[in-house]
C-alpha atoms as a PDB file:
ATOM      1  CA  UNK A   1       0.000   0.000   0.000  1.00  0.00           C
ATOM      2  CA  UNK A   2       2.136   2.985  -1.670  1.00  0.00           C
ATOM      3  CA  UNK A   3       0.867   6.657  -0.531  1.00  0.00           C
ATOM      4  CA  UNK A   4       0.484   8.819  -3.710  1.00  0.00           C
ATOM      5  CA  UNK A   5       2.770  11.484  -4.896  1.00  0.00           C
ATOM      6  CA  UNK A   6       3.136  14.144  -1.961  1.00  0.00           C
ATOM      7  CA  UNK A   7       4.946  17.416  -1.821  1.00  0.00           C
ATOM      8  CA  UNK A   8       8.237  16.551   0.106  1.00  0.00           C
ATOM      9  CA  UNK A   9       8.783  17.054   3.744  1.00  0.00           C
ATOM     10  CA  UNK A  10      11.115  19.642   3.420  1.00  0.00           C
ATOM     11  CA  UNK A  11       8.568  21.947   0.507  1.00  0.00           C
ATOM     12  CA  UNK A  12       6.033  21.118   3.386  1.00  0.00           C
ATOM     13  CA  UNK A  13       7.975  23.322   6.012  1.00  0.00           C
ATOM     14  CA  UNK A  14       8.277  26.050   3.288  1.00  0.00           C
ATOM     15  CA  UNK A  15       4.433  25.991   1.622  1.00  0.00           C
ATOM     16  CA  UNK A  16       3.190  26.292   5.060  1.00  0.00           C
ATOM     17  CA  UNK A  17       6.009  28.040   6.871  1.00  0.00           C
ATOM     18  CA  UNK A  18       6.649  25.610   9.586  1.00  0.00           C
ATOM     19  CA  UNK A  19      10.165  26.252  12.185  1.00  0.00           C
ATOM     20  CA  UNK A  20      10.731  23.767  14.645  1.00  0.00           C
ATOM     21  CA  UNK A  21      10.214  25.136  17.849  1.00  0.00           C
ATOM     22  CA  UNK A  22      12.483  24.683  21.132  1.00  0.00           C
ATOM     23  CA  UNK A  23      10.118  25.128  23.683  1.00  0.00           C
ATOM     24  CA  UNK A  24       9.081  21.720  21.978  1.00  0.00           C
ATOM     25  CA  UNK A  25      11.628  20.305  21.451  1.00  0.00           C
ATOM     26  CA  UNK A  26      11.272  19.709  18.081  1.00  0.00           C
ATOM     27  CA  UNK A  27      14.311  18.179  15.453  1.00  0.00           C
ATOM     28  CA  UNK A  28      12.795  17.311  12.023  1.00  0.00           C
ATOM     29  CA  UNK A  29      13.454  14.498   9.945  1.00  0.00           C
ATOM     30  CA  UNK A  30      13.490  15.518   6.153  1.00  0.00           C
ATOM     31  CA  UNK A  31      15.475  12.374   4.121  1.00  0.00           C
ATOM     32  CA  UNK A  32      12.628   9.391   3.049  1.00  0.00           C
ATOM     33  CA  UNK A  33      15.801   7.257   3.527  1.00  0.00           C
ATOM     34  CA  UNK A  34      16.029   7.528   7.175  1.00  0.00           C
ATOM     35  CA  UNK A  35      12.197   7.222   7.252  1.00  0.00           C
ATOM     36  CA  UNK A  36      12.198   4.294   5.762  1.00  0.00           C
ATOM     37  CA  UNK A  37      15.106   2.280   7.722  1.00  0.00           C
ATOM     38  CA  UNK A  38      13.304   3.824  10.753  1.00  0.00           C
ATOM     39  CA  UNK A  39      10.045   2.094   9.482  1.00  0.00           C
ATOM     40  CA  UNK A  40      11.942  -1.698   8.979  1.00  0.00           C
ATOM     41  CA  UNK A  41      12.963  -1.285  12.074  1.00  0.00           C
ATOM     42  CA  UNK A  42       9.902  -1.079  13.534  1.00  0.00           C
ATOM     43  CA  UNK A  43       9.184  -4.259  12.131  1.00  0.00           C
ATOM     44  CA  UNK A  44       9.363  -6.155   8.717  1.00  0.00           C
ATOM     45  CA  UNK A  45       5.618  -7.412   9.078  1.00  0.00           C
ATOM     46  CA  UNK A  46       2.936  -4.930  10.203  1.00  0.00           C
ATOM     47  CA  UNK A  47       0.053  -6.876   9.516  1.00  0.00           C
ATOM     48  CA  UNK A  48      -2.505  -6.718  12.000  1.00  0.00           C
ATOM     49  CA  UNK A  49      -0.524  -4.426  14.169  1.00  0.00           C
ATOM     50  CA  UNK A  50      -1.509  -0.940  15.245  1.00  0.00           C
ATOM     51  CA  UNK A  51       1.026   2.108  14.877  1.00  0.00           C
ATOM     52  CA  UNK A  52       1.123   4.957  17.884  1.00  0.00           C
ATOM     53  CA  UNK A  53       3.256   7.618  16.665  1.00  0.00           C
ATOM     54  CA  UNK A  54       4.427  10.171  19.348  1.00  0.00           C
ATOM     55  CA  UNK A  55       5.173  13.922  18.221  1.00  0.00           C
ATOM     56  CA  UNK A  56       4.818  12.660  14.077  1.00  0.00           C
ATOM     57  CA  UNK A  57       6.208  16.610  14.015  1.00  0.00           C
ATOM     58  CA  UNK A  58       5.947  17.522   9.828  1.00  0.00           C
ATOM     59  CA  UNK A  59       5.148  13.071   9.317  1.00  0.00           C
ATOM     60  CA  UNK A  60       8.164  12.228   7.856  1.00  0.00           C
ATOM     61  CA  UNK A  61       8.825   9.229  10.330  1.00  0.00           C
ATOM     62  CA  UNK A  62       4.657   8.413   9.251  1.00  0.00           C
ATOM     63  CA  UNK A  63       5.277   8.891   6.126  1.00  0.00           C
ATOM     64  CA  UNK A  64       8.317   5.764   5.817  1.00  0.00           C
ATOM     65  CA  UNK A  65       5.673   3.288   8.185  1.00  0.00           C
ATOM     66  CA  UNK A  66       2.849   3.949   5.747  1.00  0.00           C
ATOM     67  CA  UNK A  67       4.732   3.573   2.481  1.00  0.00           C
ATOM     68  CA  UNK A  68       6.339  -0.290   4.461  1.00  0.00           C
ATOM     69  CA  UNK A  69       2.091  -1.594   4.926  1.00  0.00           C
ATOM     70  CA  UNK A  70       0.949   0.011   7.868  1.00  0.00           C
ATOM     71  CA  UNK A  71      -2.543  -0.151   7.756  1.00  0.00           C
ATOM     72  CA  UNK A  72      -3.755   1.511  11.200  1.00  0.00           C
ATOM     73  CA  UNK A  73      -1.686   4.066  12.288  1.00  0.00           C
ATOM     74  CA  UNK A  74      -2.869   6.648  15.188  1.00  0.00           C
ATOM     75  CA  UNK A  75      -0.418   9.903  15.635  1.00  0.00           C
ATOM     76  CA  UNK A  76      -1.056  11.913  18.347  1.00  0.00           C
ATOM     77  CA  UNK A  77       0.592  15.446  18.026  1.00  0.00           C
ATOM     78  CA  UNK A  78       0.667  18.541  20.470  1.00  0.00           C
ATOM     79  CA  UNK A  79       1.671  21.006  17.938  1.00  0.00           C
ATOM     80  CA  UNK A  80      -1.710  22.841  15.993  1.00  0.00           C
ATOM     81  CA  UNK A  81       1.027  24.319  13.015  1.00  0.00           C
ATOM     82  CA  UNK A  82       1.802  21.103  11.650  1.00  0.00           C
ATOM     83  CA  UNK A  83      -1.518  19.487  11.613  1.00  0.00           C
ATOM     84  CA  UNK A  84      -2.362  20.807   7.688  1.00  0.00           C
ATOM     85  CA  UNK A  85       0.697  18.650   7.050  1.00  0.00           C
ATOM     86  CA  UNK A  86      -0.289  15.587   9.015  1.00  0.00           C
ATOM     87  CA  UNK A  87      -3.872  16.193   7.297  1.00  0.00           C
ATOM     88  CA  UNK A  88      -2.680  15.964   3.994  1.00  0.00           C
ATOM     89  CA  UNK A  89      -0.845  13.230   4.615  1.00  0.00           C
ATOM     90  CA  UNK A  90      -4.192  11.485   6.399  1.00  0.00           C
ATOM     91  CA  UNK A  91      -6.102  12.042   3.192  1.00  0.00           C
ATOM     92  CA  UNK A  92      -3.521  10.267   0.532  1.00  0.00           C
ATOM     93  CA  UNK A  93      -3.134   7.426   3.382  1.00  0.00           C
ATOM     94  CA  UNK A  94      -6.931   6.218   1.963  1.00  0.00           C
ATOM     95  CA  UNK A  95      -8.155   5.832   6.081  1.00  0.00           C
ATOM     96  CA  UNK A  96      -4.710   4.171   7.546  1.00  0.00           C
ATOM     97  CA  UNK A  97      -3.893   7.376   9.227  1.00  0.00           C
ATOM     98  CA  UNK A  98      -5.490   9.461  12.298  1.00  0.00           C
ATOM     99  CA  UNK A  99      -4.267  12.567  13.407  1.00  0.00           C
ATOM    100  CA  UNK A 100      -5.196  13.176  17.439  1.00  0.00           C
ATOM    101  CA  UNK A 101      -4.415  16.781  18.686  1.00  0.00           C
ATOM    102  CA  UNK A 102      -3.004  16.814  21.938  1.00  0.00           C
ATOM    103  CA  UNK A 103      -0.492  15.892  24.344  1.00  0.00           C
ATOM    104  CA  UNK A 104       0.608  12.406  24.644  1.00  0.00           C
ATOM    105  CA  UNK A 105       0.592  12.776  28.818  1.00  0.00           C
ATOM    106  CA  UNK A 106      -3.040  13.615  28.344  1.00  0.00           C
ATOM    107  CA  UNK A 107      -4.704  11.921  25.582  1.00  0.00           C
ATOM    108  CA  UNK A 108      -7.152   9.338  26.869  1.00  0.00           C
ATOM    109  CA  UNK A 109      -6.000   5.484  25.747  1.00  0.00           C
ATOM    110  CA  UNK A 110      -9.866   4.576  23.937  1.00  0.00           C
ATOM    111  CA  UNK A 111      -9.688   7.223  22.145  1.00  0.00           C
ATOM    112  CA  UNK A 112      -6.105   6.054  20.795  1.00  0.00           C
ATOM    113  CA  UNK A 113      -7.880   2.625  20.332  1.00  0.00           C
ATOM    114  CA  UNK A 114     -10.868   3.807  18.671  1.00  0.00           C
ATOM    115  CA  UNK A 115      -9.962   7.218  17.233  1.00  0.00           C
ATOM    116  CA  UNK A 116     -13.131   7.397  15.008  1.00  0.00           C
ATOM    117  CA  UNK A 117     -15.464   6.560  17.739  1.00  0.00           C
ATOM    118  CA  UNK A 118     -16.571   4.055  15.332  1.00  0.00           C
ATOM    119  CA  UNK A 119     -19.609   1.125  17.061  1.00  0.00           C
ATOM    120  CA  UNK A 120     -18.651  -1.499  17.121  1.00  0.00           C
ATOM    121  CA  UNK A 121     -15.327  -0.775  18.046  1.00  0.00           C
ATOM    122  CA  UNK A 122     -12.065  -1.752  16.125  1.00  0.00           C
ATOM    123  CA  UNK A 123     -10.761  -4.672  16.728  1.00  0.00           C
ATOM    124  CA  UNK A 124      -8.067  -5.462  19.290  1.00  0.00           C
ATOM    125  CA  UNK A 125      -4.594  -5.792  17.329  1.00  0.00           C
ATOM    126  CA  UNK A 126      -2.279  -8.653  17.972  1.00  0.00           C
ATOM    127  CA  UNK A 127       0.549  -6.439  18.273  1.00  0.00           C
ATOM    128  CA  UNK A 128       0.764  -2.478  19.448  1.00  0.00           C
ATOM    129  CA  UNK A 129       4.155  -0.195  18.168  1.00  0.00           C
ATOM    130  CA  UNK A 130       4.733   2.195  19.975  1.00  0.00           C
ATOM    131  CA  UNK A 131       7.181   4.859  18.284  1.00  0.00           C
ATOM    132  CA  UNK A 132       8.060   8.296  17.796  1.00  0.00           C
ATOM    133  CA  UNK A 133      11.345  11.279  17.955  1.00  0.00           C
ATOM    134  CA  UNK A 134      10.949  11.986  21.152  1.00  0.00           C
ATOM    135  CA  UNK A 135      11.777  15.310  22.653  1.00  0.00           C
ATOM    136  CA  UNK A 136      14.364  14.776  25.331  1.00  0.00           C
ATOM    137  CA  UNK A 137      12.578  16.621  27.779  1.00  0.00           C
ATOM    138  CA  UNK A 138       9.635  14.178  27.262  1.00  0.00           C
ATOM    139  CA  UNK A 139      11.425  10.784  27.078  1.00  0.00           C
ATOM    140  CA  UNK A 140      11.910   9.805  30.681  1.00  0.00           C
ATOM    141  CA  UNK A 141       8.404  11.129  32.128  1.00  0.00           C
ATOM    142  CA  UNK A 142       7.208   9.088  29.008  1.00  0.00           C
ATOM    143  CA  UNK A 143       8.470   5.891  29.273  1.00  0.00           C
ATOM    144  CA  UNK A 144       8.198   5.655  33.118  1.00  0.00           C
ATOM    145  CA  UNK A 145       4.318   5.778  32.468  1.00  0.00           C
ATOM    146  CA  UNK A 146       4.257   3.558  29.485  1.00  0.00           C
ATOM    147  CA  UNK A 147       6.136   1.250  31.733  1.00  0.00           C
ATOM    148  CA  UNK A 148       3.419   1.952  34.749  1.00  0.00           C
ATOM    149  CA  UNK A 149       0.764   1.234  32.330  1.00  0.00           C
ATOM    150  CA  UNK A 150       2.641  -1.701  31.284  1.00  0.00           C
ATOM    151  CA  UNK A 151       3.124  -3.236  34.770  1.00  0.00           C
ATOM    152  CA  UNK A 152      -0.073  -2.425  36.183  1.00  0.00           C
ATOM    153  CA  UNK A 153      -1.824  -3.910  32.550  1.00  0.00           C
ATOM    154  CA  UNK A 154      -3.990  -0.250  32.313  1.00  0.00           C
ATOM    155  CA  UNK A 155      -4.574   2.222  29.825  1.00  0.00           C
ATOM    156  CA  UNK A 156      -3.080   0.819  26.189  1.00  0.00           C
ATOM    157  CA  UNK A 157      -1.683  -1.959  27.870  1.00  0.00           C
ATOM    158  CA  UNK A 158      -5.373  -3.682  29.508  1.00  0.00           C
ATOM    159  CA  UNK A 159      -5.797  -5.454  26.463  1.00  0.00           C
ATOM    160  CA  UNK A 160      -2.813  -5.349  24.358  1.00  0.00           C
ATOM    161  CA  UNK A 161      -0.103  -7.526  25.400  1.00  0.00           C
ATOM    162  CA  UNK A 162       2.245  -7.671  22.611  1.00  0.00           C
ATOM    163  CA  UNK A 163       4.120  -4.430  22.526  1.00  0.00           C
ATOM    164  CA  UNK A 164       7.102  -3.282  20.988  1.00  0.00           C
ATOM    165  CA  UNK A 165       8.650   0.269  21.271  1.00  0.00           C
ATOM    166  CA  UNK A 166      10.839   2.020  18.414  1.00  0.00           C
ATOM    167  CA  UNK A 167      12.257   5.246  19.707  1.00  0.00           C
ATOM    168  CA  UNK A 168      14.594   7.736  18.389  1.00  0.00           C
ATOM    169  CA  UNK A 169      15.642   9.508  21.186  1.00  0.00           C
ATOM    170  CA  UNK A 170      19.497  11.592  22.046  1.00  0.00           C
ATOM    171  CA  UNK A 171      21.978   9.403  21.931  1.00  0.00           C
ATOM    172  CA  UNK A 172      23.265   9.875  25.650  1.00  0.00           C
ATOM    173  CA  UNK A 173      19.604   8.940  26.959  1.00  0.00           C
ATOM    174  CA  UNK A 174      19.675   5.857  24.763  1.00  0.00           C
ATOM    175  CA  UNK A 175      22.252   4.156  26.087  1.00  0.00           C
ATOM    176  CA  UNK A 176      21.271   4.876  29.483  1.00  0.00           C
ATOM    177  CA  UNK A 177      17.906   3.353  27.987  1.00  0.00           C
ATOM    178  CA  UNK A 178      20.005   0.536  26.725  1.00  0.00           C
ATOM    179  CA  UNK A 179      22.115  -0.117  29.704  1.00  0.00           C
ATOM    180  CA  UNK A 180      25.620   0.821  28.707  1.00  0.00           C
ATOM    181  CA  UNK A 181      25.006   3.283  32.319  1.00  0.00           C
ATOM    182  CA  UNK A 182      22.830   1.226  34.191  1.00  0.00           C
ATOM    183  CA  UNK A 183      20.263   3.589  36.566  1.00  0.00           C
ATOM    184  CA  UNK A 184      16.696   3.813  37.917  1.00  0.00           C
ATOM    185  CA  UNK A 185      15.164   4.206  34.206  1.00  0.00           C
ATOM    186  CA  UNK A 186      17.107   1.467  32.809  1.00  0.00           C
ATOM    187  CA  UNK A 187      15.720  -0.616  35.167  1.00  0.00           C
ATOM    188  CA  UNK A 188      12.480   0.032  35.025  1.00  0.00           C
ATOM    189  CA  UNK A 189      12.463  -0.607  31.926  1.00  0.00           C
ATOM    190  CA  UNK A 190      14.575  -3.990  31.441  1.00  0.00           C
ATOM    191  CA  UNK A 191      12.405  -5.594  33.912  1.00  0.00           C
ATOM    192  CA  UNK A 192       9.614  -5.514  31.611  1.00  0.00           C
ATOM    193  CA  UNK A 193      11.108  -5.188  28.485  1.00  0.00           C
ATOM    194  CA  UNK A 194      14.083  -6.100  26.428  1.00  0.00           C
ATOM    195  CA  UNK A 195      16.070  -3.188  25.391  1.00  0.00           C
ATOM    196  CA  UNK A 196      18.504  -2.975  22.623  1.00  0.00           C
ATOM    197  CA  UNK A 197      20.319  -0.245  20.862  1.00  0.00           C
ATOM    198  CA  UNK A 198      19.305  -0.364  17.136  1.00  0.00           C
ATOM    199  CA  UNK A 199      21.858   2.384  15.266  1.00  0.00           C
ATOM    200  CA  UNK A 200      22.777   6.056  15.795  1.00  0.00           C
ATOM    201  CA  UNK A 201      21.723   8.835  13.430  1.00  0.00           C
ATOM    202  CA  UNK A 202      24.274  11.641  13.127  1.00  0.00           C
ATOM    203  CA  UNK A 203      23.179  15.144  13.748  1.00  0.00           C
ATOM    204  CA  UNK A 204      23.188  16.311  10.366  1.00  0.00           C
ATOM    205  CA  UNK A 205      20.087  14.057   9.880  1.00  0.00           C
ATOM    206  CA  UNK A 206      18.076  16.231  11.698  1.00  0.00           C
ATOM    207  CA  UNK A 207      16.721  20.064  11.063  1.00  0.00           C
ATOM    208  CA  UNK A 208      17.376  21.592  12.574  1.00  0.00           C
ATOM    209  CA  UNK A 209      20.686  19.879  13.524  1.00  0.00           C
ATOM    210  CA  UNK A 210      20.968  19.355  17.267  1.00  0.00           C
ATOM    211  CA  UNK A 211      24.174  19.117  19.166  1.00  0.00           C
ATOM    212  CA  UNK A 212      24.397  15.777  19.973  1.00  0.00           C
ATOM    213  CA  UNK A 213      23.521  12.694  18.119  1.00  0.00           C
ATOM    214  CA  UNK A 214      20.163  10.391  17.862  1.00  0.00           C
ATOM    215  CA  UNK A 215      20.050   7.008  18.204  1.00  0.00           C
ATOM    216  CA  UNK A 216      17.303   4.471  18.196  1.00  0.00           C
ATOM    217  CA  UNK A 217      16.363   2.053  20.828  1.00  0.00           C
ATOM    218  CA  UNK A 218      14.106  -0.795  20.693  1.00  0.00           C
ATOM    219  CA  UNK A 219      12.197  -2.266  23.713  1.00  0.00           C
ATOM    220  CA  UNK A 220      10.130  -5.645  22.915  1.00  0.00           C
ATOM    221  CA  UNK A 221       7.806  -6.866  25.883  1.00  0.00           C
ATOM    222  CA  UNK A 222       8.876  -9.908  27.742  1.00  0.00           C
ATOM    223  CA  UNK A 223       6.310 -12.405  27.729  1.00  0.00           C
ATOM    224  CA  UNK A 224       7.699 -13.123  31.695  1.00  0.00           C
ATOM    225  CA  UNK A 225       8.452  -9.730  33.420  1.00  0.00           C
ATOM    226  CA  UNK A 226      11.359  -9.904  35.714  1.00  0.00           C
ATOM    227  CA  UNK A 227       9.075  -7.819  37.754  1.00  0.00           C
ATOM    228  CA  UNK A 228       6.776  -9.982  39.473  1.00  0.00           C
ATOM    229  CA  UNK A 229       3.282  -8.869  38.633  1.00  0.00           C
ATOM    230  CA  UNK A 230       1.800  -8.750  42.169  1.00  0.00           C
ATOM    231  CA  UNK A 231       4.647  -5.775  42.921  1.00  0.00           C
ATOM    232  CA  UNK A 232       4.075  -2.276  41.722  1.00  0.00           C
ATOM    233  CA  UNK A 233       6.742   0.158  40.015  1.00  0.00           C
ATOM    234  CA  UNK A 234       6.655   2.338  42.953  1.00  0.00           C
ATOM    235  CA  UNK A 235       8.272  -0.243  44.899  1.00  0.00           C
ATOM    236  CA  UNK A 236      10.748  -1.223  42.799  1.00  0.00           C
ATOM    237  CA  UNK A 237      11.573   2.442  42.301  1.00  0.00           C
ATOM    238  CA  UNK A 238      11.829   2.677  46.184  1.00  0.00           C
ATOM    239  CA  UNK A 239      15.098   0.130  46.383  1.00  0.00           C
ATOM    240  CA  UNK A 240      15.922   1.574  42.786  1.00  0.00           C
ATOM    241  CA  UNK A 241      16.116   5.471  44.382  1.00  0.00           C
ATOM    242  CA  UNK A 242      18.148   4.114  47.142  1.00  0.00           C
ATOM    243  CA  UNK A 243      20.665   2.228  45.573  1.00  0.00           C
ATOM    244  CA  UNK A 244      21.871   4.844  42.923  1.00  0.00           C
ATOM    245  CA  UNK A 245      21.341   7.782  45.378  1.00  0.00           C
ATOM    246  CA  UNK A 246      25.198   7.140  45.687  1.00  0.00           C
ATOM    247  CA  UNK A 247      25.975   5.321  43.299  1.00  0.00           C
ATOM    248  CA  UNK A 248      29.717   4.159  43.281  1.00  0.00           C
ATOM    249  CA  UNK A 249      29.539   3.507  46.776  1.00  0.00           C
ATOM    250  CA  UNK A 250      28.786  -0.445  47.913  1.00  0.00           C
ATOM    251  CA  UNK A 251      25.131  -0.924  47.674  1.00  0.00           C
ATOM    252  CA  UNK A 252      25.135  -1.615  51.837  1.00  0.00           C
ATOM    253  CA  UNK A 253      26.262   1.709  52.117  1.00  0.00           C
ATOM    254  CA  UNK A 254      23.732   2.985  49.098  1.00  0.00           C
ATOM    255  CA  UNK A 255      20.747   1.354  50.618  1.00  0.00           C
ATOM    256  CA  UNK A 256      21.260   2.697  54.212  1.00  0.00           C
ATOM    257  CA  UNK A 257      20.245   6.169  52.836  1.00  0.00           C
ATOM    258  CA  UNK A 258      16.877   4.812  52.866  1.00  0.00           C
ATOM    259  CA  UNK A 259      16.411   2.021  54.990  1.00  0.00           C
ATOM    260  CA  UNK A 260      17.488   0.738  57.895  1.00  0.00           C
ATOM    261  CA  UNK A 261      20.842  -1.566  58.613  1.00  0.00           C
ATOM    262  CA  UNK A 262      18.661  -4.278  59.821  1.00  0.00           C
ATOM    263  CA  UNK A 263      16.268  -3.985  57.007  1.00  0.00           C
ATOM    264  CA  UNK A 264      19.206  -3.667  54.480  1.00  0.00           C
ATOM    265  CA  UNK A 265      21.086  -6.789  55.985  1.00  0.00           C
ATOM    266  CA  UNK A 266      17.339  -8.668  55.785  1.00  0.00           C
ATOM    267  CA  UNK A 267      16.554  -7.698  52.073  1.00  0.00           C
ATOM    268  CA  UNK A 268      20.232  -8.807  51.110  1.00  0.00           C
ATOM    269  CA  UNK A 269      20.225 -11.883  52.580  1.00  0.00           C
ATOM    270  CA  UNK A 270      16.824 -12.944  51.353  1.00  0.00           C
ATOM    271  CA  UNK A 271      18.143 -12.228  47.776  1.00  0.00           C
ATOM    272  CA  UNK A 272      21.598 -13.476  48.166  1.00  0.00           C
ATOM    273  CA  UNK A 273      23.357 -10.378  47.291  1.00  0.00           C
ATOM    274  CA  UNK A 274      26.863  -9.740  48.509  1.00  0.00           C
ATOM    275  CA  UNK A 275      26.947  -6.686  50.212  1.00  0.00           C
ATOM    276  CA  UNK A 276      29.808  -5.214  48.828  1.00  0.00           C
ATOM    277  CA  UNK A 277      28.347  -5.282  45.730  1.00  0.00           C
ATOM    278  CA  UNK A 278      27.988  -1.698  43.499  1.00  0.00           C
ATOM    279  CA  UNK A 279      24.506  -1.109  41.567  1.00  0.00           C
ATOM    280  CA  UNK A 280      25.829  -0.407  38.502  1.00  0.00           C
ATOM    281  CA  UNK A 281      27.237  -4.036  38.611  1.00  0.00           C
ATOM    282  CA  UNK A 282      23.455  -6.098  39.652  1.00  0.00           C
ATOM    283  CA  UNK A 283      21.063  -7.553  37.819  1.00  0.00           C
ATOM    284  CA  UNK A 284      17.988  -6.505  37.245  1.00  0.00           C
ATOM    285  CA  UNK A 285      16.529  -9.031  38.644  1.00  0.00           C
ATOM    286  CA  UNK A 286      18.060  -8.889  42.159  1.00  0.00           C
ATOM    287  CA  UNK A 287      16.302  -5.115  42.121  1.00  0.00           C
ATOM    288  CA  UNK A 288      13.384  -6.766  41.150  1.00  0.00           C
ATOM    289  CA  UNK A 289      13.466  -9.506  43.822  1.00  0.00           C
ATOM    290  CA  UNK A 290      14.147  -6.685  46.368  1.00  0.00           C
ATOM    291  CA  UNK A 291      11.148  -5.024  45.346  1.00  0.00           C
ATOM    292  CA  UNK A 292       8.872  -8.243  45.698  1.00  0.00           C
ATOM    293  CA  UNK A 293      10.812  -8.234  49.455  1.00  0.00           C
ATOM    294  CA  UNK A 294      10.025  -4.968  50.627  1.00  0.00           C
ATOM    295  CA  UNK A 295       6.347  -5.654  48.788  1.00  0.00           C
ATOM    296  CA  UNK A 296       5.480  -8.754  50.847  1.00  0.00           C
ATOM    297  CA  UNK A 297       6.759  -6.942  53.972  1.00  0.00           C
ATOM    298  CA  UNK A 298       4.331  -4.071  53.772  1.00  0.00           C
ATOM    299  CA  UNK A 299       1.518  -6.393  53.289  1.00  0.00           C
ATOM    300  CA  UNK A 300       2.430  -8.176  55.971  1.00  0.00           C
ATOM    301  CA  UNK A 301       2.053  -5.204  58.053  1.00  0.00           C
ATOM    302  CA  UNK A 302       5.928  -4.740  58.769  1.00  0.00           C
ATOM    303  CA  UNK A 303       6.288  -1.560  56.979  1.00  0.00           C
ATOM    304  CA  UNK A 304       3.227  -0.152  56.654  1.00  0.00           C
ATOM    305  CA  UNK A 305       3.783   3.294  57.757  1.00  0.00           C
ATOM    306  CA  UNK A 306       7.759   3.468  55.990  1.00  0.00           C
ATOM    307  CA  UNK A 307       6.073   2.751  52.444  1.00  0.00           C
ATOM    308  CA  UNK A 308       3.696   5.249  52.615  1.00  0.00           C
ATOM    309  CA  UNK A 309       6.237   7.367  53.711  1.00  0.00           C
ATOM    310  CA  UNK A 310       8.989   6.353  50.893  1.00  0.00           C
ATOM    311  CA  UNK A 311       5.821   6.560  48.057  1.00  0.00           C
ATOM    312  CA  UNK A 312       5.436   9.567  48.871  1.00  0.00           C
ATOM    313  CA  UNK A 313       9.100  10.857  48.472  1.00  0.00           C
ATOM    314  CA  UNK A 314       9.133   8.903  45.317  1.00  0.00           C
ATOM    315  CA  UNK A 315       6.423  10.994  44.009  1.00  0.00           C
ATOM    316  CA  UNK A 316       7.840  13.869  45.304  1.00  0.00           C
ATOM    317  CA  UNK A 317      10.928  13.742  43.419  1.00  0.00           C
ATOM    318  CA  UNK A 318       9.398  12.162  40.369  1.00  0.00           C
ATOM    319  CA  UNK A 319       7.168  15.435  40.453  1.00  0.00           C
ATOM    320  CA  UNK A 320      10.312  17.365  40.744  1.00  0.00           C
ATOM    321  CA  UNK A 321      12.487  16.154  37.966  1.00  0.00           C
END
């Protein structure tokens, strides 16, 4: 399914005198070529699969998944000036394509589902991809909630559980993302999701040109979390907080900032972690076990009062960054 001839991304900008705009965030894409290794990357099959596009900016990125078979792609985008582009675009894509104004953070999940409002509703996909350019300053509060969502099956994830993410983000972020640094997003995210590093896109690729390079990470769902799906996020970004709060230090000494010795000697020895240990060096999973821990505690009644307590710091700083 080939779109028709279309003006070209960058006689778009000009025709309907589009700048990117920092307060936004906003790096265009203007080569089909990069479009379209974006869009195999996303996947070689998208049959039966529905497309969320995040910040589709001018559509170049839409453009290269339409032109590789998508056939039911949502984009949501919070910028009004580039909507006659995305428009056009929506009427050549003969119904594949539907533009939501708004901000990603806010946008409601049915209506990224059902867009149309059509009865009876679509149906449910098989598979959900979940891409976009992200904004730096969007990435990390992003992700943290898809991964909520994902954990706590709600929103896009209640019915949909066969995800896969494509995301060009800066390249410093993405290897954070992809655990070259390990920290508290990393994390997250590897416990429900297996992350890889796909290729970096120079600056030059972009316009206009940043000042650091792009790169493009992939996260596929696990079909078994390492998270355990009776424990929340919030817990495991409790032991997550503490153990990077210092980071090169010996994750005893980390996890003290936080808890209590006793409670620190207790969670180690349950999940047969050497003390001496740094949290850039353990698995995922052990964070994850510590989590599941600290999770059965409080329901047991043992620390009650301290998790309340420690969720509410969490939010606090999460509110803060």
């Amino acid at each position: 399914m080939k779109l028709p001839p279309l003006p070209s991304v960058k006689n778009l900008l000009n025709i309907y005198n589009i700048k990117a705009k920092q307060q936004l965030g906003q790096h265009f894409i203007l080569d089909p070529n990069t479009a379209a290794k974006f869009a195999r990357t996303v996947t070689s099959n998208y049959e039966n699969s529905l497309v969320l596009e995040v910040g589709p900016g001018v559509g170049s990125l839409t453009r290269g998944i339409l032109q590789a078979g998508a056939s039911r792609v949502v984009a949501v985008e919070k910028d009004p000036l580039v909507l006659p582009t995305l428009n056009q675009l929506k009427d050549a894509s003969e119904d594949r394509l539907n533009i939501i104004p708004g901000d990603i953070l806010k946008v409601d999940p049915a209506l990224i589902l059902n867009p149309t409002n059509s009865q009876p509703p679509p149906d449910v996909p098989n598979k959900l991809h979940i891409v976009g350019n992200l904004p730096f300053n969007i990435a990390s509060p992003l992700i943290s909630r898809w991964m909520d969502d994902m954990a706590a099956r709600r929103g896009l994830f209640t019915t949909i559980n066969n995800v896969e993410f494509t995301l060009l983000v800066q390249r410093e972020f993405g290897e954070r993302m992809a655990s070259k640094e390990r920290g508290r997003l990393s994390i997250l995210v590897e416990s429900l999701c297996h992350v890889k590093l796909a290729y970096y896109l120079p600056s030059e690729a972009f316009v206009p040109a940043p000042k650091v390079e792009g790169c493009v990470v992939k996260m596929v769902q696990r079909e078994q979390p390492l998270l355990d799906r009776n424990v929340s996020t919030d817990t495991l970004r409790i032991v997550t907080t503490a153990a990077f709060n210092q980071r090169r230090k010996k994750l005893r000494t980390s996890l003290t900032s936080r808890f209590s010795p006793e409670l620190v000697s207790q969670l180690l020895q349950q999940v047969d972690v050497d003390p001496d240990v740094r949290a850039v060096n353990l698995p995922t999973e052990k964070f994850c076990q510590m989590a599941k821990v600290l999770q059965e505690m409080e329901r047991e009644g043992k620390l009650e009062k301290d998790m309340k307590l420690w969720r509410l710091k969490e939010q606090k700083e999460q509110t803060d960054e």
